[in-house]
Protein backbone atom coordinates (compact mmCIF):
# COMPACT_ATOMS: atom_id res chain seq x y z
CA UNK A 1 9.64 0.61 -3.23
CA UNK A 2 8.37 -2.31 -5.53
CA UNK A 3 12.06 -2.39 -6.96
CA UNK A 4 13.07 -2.93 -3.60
CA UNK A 5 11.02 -5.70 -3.09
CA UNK A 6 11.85 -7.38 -6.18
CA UNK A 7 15.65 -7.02 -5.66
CA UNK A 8 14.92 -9.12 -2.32
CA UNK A 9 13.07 -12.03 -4.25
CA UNK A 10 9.31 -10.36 -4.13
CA UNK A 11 6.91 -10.96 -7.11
CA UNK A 12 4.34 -8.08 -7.50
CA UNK A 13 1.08 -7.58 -8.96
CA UNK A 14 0.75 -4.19 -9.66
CA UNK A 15 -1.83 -1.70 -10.97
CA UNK A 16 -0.70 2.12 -12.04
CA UNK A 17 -3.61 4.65 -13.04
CA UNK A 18 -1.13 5.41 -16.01
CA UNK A 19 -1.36 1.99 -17.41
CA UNK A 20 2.02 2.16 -19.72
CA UNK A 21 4.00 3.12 -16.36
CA UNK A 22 3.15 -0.15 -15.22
CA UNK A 23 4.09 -2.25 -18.21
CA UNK A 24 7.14 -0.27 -18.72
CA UNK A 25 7.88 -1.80 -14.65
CA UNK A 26 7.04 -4.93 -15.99
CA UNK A 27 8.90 -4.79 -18.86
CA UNK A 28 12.04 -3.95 -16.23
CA UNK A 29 11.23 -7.22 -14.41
CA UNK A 30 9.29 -9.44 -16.83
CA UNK A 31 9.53 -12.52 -14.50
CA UNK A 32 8.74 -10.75 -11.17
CA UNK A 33 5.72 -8.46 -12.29
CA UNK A 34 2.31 -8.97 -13.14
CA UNK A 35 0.27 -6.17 -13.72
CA UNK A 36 -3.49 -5.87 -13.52
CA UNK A 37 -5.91 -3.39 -15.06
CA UNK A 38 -8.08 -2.29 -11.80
CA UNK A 39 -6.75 -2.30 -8.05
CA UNK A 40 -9.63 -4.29 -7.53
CA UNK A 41 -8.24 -6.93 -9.38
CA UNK A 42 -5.08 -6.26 -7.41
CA UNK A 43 -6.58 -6.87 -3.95
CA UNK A 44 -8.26 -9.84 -5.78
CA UNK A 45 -5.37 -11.26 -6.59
CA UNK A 46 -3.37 -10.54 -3.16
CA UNK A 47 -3.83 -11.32 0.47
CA UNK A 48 -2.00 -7.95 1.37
CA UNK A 49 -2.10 -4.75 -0.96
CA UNK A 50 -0.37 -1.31 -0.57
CA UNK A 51 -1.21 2.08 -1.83
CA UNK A 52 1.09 4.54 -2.71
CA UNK A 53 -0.63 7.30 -4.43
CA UNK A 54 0.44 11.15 -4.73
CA UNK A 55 -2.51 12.72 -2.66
CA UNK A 56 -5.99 12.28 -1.24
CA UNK A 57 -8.22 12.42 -4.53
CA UNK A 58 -5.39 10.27 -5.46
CA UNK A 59 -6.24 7.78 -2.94
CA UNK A 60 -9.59 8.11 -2.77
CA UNK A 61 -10.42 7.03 -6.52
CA UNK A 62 -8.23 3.77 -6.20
CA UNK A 63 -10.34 2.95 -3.16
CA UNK A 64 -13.45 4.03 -4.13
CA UNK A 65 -14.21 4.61 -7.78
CA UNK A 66 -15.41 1.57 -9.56
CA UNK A 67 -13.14 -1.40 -9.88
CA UNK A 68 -11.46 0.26 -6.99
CA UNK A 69 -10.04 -1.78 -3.52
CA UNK A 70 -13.40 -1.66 -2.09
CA UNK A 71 -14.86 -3.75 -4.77
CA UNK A 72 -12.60 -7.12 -3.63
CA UNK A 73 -11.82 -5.95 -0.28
CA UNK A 74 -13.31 -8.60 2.10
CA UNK A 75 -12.23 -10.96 4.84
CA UNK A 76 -8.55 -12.08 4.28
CA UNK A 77 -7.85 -9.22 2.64
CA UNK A 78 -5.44 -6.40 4.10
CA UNK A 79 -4.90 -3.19 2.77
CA UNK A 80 -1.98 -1.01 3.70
CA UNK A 81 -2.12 2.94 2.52
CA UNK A 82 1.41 4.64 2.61
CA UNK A 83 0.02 7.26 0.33
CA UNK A 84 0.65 11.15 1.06
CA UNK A 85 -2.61 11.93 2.76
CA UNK A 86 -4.61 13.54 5.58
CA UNK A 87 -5.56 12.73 8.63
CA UNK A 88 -9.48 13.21 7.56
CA UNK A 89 -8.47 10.92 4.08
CA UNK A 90 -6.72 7.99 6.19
CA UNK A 91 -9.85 7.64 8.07
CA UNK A 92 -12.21 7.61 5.50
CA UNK A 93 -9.89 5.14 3.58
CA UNK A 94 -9.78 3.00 6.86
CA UNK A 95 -13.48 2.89 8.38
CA UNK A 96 -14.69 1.65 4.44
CA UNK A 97 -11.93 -1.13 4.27
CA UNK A 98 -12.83 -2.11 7.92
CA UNK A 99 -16.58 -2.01 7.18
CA UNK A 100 -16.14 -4.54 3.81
CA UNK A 101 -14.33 -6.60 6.86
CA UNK A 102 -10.80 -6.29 5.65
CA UNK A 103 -7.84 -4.99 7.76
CA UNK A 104 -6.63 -1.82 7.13
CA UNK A 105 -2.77 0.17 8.28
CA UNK A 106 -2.21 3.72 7.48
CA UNK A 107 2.13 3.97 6.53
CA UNK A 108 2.55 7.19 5.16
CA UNK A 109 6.67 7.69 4.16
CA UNK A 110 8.72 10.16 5.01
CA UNK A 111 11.12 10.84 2.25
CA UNK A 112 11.56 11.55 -1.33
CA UNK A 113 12.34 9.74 -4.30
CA UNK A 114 16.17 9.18 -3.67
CA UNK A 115 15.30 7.78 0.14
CA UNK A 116 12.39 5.50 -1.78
CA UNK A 117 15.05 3.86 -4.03
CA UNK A 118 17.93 3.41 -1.60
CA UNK A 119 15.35 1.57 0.82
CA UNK A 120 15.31 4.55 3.82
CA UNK A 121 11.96 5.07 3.89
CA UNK A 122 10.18 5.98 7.68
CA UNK A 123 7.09 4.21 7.55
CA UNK A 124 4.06 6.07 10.67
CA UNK A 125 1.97 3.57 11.04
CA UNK A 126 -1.29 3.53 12.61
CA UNK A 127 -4.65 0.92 12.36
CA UNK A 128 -4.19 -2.90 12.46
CA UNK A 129 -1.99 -4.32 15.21
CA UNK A 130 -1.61 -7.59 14.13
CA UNK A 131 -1.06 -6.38 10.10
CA UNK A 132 1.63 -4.17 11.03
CA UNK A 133 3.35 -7.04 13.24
CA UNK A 134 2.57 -9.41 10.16
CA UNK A 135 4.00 -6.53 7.81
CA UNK A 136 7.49 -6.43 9.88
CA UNK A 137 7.68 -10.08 10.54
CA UNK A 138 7.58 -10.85 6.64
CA UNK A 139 10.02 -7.97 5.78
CA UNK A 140 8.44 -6.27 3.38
CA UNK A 141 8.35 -3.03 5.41
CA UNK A 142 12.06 -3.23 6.21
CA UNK A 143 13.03 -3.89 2.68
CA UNK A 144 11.55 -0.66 1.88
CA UNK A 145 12.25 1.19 5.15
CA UNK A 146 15.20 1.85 7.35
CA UNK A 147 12.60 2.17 9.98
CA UNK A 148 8.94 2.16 10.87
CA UNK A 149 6.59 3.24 14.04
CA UNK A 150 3.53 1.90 15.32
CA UNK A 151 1.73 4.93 16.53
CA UNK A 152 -1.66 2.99 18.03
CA UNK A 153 -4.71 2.02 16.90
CA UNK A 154 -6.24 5.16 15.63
CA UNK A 155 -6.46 5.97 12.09
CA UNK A 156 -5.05 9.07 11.13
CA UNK A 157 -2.19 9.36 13.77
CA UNK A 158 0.24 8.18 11.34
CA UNK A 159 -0.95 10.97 8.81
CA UNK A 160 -0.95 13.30 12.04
């Protein structure tokens, strides 16, 4: 996915919880990648930030743990979870990066690693309105997707 973006003109801060998987990226595209040590620091550093994180303890910890999203969350900041979760996680995720008074989409994928690099992604998105219109309208979700859908307003449909 952040390959993708790059290959379309993107720069990227990034944050990985295995820190040398990150500089190794970076190392890949030197002038296109910054990486930071926290996701805090991330969402610091970014008006809109995506997860994309294995499962829900996965998730979780990046959002919660300390120097996690919720530290730097605030207004202006949007934070967009396309991690492999539940329905139960997605909420949780959501109602604490809506209470810190940033905007929050749930985009869990469907597909593998092969659809990932080749950019054929199927975002389900569900949360934030205006962020997903924001989301399409810039193209970052088609340069990583051959498609997405807006499910509503409800957290956790997407995961659904």
């Amino acid at each position: 996915m952040a390959a993708n973006l790059i290959k379309k003109g993107h720069s990227l801060i990034v944050y990985n919880r295995t820190k040398s998987v990150a500089e190794e990226f970076q190392a890949s595209y030197p002038d296109s990648v910054t990486v930071k040590d926290t996701p805090g620091e991330v969402v610091s550093a970014s008006s809109v930030t995506y997860g994309m994180l294995s499962d829900p303890a996965a998730a979780e910890s990046v959002v919660f743990s300390p120097g996690g999203v919720l530290e730097s969350v605030a207004a202006g900041k949007s934070y967009i979870d396309c991690s492999t979760v539940d329905e139960a996680c997605s909420k949780k995720i959501g109602e604490a990066v809506t209470a810190a008074g940033g905007r929050f989409l749930e985009a869990p994928v469907s597909g593998s690693k092969k659809p990932a690099a080749d950019g054929q992604l199927i975002f389900l998105c569900a949360g934030d309105q205006s962020l997903y219109d924001e989301v399409l309208e810039s193209q970052l979700v088609p340069v990583m997707g051959k498609m997405s859908k807006y499910v509503g307003t409800t957290v956790g449909q997407g995961a659904r």
